[in-house]
C-alpha atoms as a PDB file:
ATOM      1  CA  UNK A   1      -4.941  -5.021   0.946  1.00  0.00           C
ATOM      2  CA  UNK A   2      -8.370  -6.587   0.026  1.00  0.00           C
ATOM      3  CA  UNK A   3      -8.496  -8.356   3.906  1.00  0.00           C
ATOM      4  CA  UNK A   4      -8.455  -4.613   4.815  1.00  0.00           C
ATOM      5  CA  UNK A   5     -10.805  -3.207   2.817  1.00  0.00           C
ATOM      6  CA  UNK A   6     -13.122  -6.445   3.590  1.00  0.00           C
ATOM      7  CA  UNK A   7     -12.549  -5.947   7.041  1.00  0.00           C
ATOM      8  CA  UNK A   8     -13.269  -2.008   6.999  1.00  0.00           C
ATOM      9  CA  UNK A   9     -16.542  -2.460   5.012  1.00  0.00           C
ATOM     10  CA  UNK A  10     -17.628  -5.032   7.445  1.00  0.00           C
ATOM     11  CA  UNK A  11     -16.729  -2.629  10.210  1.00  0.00           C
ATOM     12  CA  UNK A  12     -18.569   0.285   8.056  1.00  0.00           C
ATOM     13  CA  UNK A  13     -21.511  -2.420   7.598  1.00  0.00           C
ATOM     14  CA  UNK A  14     -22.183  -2.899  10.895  1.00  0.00           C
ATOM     15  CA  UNK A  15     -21.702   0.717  12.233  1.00  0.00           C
ATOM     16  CA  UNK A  16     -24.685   1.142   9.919  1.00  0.00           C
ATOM     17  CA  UNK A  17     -26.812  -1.810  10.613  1.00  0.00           C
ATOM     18  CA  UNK A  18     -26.613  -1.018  14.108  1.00  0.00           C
ATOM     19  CA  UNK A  19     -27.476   3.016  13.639  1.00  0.00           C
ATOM     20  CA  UNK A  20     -30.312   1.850  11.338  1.00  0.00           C
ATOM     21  CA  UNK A  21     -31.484  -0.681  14.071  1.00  0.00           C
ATOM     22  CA  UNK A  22     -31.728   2.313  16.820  1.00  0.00           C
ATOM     23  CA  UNK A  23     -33.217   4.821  14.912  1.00  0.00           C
ATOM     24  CA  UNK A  24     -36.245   1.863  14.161  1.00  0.00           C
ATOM     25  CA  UNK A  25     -36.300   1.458  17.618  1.00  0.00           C
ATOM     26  CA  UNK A  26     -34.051  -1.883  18.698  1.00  0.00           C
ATOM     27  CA  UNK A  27     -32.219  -2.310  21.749  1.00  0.00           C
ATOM     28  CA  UNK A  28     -34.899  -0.759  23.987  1.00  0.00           C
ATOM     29  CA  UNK A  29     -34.408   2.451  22.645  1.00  0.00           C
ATOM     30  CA  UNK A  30     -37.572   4.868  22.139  1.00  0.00           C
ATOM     31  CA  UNK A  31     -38.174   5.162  18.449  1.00  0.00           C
ATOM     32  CA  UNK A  32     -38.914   8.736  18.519  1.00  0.00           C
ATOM     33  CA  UNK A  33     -35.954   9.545  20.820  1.00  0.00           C
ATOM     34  CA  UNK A  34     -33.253  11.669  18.017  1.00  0.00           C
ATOM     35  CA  UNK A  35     -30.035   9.302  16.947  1.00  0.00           C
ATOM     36  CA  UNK A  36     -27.937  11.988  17.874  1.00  0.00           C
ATOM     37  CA  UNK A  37     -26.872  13.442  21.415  1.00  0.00           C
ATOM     38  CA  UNK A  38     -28.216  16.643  22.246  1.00  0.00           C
ATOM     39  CA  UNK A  39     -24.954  17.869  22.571  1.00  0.00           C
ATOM     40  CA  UNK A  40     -24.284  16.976  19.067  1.00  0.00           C
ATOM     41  CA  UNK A  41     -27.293  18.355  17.916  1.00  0.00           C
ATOM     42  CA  UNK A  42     -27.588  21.438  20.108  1.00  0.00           C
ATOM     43  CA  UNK A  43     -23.568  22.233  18.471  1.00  0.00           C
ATOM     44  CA  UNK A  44     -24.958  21.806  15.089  1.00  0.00           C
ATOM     45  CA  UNK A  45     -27.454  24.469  15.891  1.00  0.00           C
ATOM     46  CA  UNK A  46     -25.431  27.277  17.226  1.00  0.00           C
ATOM     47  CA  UNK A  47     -22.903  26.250  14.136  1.00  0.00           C
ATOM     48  CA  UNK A  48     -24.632  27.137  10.732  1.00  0.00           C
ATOM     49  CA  UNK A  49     -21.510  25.818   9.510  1.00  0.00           C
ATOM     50  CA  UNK A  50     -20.953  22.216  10.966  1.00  0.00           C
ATOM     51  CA  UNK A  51     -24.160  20.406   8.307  1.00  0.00           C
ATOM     52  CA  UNK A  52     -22.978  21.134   4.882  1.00  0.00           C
ATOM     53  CA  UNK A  53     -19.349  20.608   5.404  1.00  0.00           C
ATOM     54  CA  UNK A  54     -20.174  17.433   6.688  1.00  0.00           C
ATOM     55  CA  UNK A  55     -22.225  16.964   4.113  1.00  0.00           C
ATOM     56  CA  UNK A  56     -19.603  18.211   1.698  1.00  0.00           C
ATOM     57  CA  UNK A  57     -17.469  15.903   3.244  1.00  0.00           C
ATOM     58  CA  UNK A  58     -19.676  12.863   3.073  1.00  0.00           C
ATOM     59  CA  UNK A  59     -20.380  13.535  -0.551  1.00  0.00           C
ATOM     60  CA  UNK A  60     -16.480  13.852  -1.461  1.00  0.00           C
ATOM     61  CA  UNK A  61     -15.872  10.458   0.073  1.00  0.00           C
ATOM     62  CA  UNK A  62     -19.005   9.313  -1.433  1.00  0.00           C
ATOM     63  CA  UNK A  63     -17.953   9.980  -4.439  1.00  0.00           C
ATOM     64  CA  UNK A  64     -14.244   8.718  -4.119  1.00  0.00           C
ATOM     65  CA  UNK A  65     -15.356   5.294  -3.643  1.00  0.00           C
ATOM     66  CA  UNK A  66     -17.616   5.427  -6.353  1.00  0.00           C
ATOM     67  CA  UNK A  67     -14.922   6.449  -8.728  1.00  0.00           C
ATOM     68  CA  UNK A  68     -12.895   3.427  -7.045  1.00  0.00           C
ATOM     69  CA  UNK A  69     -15.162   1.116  -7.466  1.00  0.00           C
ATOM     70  CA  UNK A  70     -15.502   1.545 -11.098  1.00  0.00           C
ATOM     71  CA  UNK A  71     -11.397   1.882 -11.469  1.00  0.00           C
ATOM     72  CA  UNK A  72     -11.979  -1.930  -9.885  1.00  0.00           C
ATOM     73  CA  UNK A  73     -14.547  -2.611 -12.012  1.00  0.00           C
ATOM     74  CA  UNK A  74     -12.678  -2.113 -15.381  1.00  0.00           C
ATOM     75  CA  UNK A  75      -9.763  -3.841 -14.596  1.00  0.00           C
ATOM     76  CA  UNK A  76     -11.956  -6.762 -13.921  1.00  0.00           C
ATOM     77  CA  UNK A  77     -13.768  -6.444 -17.142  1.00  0.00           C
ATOM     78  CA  UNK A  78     -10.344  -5.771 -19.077  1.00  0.00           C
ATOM     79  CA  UNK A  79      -9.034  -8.779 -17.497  1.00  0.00           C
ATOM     80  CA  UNK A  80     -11.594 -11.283 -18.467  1.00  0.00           C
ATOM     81  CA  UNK A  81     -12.527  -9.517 -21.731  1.00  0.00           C
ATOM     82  CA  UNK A  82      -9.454  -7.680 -23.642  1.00  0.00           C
ATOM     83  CA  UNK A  83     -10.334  -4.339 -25.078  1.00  0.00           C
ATOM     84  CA  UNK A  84      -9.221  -5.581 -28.589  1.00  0.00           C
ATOM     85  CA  UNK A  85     -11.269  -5.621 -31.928  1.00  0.00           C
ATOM     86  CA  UNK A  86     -13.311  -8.549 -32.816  1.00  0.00           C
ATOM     87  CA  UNK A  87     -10.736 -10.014 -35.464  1.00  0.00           C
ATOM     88  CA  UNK A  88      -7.712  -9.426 -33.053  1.00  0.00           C
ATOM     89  CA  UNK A  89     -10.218 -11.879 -30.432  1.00  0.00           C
ATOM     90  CA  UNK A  90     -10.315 -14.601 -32.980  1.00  0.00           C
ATOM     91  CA  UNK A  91      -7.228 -14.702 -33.872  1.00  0.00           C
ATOM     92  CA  UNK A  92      -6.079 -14.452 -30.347  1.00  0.00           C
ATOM     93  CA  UNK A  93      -8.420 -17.649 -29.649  1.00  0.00           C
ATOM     94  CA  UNK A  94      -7.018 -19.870 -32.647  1.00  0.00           C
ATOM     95  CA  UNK A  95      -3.289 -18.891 -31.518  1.00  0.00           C
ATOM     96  CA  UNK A  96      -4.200 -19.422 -27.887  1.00  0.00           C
ATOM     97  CA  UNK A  97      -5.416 -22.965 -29.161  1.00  0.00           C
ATOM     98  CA  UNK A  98      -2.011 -23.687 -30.936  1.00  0.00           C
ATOM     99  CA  UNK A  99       0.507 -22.004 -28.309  1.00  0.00           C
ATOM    100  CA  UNK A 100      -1.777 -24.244 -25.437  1.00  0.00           C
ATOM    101  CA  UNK A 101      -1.190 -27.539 -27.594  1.00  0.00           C
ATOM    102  CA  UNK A 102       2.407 -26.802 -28.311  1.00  0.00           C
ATOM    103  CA  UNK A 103       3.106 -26.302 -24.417  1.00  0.00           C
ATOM    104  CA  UNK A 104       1.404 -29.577 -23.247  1.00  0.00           C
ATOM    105  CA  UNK A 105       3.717 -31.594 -25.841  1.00  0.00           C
ATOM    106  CA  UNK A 106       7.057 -30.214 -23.478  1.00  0.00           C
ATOM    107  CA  UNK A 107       8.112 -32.564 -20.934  1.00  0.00           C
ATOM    108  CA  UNK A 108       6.393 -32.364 -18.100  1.00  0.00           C
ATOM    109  CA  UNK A 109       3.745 -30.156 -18.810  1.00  0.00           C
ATOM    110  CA  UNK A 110       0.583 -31.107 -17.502  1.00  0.00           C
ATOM    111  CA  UNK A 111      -2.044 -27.940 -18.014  1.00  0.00           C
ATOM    112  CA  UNK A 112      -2.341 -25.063 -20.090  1.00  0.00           C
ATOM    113  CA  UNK A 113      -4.555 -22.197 -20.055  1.00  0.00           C
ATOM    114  CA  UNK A 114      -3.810 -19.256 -21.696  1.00  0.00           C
ATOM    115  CA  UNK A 115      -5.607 -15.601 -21.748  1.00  0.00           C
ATOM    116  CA  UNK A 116      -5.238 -12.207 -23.879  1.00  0.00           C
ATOM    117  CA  UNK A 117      -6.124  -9.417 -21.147  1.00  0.00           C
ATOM    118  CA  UNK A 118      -5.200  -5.733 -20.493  1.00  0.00           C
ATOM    119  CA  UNK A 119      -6.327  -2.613 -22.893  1.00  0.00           C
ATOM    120  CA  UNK A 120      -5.998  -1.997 -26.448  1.00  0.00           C
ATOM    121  CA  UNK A 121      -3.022   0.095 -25.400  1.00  0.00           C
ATOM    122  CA  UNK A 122      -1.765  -2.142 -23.048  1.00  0.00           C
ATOM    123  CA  UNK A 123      -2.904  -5.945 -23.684  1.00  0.00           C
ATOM    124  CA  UNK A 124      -0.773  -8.588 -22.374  1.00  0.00           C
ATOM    125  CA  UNK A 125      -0.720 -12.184 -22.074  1.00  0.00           C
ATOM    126  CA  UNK A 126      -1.609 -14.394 -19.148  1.00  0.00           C
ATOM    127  CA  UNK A 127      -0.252 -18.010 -19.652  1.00  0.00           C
ATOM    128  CA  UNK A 128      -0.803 -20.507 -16.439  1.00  0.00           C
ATOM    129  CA  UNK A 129       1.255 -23.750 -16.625  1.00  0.00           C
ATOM    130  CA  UNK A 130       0.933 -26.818 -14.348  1.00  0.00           C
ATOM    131  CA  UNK A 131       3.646 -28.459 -14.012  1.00  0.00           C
ATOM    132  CA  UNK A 132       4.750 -32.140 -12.448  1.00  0.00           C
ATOM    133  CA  UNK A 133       6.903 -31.577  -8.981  1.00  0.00           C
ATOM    134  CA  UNK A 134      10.493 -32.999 -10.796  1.00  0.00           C
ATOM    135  CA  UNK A 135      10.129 -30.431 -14.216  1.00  0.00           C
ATOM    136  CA  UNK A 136      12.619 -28.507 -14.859  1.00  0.00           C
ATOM    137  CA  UNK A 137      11.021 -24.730 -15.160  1.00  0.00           C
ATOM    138  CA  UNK A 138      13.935 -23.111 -16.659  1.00  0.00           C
ATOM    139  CA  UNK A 139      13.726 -24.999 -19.807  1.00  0.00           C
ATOM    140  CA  UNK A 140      10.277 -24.846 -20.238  1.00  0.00           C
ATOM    141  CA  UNK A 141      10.458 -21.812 -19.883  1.00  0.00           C
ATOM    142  CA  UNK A 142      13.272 -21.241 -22.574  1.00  0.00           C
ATOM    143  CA  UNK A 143      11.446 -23.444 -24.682  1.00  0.00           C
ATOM    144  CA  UNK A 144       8.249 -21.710 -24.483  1.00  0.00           C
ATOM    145  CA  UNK A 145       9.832 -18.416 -24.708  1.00  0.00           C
ATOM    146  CA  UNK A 146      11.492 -19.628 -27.772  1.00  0.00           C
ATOM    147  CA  UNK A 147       8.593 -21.285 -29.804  1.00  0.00           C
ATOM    148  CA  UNK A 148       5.053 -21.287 -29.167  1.00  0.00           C
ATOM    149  CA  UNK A 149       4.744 -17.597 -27.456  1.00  0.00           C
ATOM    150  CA  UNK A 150       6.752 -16.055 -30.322  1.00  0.00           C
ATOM    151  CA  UNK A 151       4.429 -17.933 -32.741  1.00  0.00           C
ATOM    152  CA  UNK A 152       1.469 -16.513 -30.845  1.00  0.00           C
ATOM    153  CA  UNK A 153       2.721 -13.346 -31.133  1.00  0.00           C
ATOM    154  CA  UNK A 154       3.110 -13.365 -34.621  1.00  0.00           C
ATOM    155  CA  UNK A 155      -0.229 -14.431 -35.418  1.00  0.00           C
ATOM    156  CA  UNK A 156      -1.962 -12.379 -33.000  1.00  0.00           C
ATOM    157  CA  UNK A 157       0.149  -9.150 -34.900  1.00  0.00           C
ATOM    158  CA  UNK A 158       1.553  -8.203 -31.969  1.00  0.00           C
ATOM    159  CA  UNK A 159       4.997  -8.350 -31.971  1.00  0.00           C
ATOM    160  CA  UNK A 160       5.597  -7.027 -28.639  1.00  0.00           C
ATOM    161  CA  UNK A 161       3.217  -8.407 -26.478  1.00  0.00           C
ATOM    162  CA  UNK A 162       4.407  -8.812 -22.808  1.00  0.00           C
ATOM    163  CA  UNK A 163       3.822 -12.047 -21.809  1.00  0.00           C
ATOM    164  CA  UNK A 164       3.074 -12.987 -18.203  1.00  0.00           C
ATOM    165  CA  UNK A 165       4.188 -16.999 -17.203  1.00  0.00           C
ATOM    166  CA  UNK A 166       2.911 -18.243 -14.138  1.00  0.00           C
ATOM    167  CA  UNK A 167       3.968 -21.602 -13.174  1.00  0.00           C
ATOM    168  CA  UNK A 168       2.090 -24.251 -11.002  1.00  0.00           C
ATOM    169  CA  UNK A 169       3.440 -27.239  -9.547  1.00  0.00           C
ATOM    170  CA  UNK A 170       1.209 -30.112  -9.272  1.00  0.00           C
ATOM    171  CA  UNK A 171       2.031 -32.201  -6.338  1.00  0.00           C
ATOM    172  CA  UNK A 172      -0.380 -33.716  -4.162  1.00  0.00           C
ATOM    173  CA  UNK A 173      -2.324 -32.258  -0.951  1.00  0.00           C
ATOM    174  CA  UNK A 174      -0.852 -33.611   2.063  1.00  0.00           C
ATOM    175  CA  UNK A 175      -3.773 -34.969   4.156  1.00  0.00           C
ATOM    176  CA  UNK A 176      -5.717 -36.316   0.978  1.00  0.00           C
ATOM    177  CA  UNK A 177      -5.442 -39.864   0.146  1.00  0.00           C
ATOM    178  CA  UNK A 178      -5.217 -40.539  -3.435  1.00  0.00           C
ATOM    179  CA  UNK A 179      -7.681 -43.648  -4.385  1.00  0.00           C
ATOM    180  CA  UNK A 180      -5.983 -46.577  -5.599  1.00  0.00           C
ATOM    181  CA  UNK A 181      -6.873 -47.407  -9.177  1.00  0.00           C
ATOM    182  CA  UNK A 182      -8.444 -50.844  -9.767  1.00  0.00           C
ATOM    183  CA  UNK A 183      -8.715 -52.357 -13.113  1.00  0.00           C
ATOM    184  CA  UNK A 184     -11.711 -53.951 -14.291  1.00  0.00           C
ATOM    185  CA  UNK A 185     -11.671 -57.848 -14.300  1.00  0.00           C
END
């Protein structure tokens, strides 16, 4: 979905570039020579009608993506910065801490990083594991479930938290040589 919207923006981008560019008087076009055909203007003319729905219409979709752009917006501020009071945030930090320490001791574990997001209605939890290529996901996952997230989720005071896992395997690039390591004599 976001290729699309790039792609139509881009599209929208350069539909106004160009217009802007022959109005200002690029491409050999005179400069004082109207943007639109006379047809187009001479129907506007006889139409009392045709300019403000247009510009109704421009305004209504105007307006539409302005209201979608700050939809976006707040979902990328509630994801990086949870909508939860100050004390919830540090204890959400010192448990994030403990659960992240607990979950690099399983086997096989390489990285943790983990994140309160969402609302104060609707938080949630956002833990990213890296993993070596032979672990066994299922019981890390069992044994995360298990320990360290209900833990979190105790001293957080949210009994209920959903908690999103997202697991990474880290295997090597293919096409990237790894650099032998060479002791010091």
């Amino acid at each position: 979905m976001r290729i699309a919207i790039a792609a139509t923006g881009a599209v929208l981008f350069a539909c106004g570039a160009a217009a802007l560019a022959v109005g200002l008087g690029a491409f050999g076009a005179p400069a004082d020579r109207p943007l639109l055909d006379p047809a187009l203007a001479r129907f506007a003319g006889e139409r009392g009608w045709f300019l403000p729905v247009a510009t109704g219409v421009a305004e209504i979709v105007a307006l539409v993506g302005q209201l979608w752009l700050v939809v976006q917006a707040r979902g990328v501020v509630h994801r990086w910065w949870p909508d939860v009071d100050p004390e919830t945030r540090g204890r959400a930090a010192a448990a994030a801490e403990d659960l992240g320490r607990d979950a690099r001791a399983m086997p096989g574990v390489g990285d943790v990083r983990v994140r309160l997001t969402g609302t104060a209605d609707r938080p949630r939890l956002l833990v990213r594991i890296t993993c070596a290529g032979d672990t066994l996901i299922s019981e890390v996952y069992g044994e995360l479930g298990a320990g360290p997230v209900e833990r979190y989720r105790r001293a957080v005071g949210m009994p209920d938290l959903p908690v999103v896992v997202r697991f990474h395997m880290a295997v090597p690039r293919p096409g990237r040589r790894r650099r032998p390591h060479l002791e010091p004599a």
